[in-house]
Protein backbone atom coordinates (compact mmCIF):
# COMPACT_ATOMS: atom_id res chain seq x y z
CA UNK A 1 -6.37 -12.93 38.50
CA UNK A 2 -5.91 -15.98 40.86
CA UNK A 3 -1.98 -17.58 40.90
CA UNK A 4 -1.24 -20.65 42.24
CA UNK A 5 1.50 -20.50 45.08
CA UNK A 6 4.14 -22.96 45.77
CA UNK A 7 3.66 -22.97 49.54
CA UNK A 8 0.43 -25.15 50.39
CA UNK A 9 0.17 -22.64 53.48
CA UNK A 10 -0.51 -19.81 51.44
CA UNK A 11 -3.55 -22.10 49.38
CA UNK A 12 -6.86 -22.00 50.42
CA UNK A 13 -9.68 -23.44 47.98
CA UNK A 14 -13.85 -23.27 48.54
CA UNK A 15 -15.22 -26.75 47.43
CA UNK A 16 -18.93 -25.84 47.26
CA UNK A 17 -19.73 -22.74 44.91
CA UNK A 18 -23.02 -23.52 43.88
CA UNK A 19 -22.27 -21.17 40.24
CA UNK A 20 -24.96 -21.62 38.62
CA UNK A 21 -27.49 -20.78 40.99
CA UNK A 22 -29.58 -17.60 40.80
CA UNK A 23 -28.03 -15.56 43.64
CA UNK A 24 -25.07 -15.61 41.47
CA UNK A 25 -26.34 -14.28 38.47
CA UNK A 26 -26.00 -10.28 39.28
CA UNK A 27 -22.56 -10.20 40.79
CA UNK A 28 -20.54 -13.45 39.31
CA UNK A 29 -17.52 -10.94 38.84
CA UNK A 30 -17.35 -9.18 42.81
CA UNK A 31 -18.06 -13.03 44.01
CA UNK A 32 -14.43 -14.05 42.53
CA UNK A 33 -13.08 -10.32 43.91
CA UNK A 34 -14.32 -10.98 47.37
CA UNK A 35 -13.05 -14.83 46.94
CA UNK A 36 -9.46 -13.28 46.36
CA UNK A 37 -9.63 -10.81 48.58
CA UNK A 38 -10.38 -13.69 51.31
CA UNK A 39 -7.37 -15.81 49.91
CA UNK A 40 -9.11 -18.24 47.96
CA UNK A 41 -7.14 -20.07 45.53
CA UNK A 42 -9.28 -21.99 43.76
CA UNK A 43 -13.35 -22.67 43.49
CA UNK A 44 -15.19 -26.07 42.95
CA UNK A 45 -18.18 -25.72 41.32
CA UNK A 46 -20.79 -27.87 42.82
CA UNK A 47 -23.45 -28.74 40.25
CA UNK A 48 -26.81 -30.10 42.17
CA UNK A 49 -28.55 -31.52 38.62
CA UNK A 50 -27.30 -32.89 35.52
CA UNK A 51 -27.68 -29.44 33.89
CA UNK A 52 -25.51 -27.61 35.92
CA UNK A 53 -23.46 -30.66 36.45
CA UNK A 54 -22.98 -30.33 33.20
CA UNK A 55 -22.59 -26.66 33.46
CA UNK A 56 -20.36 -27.17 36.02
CA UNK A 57 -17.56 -29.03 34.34
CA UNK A 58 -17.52 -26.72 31.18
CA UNK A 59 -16.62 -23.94 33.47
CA UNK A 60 -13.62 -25.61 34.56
CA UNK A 61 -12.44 -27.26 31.36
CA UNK A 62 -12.69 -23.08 30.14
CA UNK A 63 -11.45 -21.61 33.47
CA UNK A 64 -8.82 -24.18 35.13
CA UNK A 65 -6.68 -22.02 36.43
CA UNK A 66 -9.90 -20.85 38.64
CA UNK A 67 -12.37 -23.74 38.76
CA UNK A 68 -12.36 -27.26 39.32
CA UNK A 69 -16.26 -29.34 39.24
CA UNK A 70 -18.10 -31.72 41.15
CA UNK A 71 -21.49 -33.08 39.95
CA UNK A 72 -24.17 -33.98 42.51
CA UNK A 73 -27.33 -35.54 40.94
């Protein structure tokens, strides 16, 4: 779905996706279609607590071509 482009220009990233929060739950998959469709590169997932910290950085170890985490406890 998402492809890294050579030109930086072209490369815009959102560093605070709070993932695992409940608003996401219904519509995880028309999040990362409207995130495309608005250019968006790449997504940090922001974790808040350990758990989704945690949470967090197993997403991106799975999905790195999509996510990259940040843990704030």
């Amino acid at each position: 779905m998402f492809k890294v482009k050579e030109n930086l220009e072209d490369f815009m990233i959102d560093i605070c996706v709070n993932w695992f929060k409940p608003a996401f739950e219904k519509d995880k998959e028309e999040v990362l279609e409207r995130a495309e469709l608005a250019g968006v590169k790449h997504l940090f997932s922001t974790g808040s607590t350990l758990e989704n910290s945690r949470q967090s950085a197993m997403l991106a170890e799975e999905n790195p071509q999509i996510f990259s985490a940040t843990a704030g406890i």
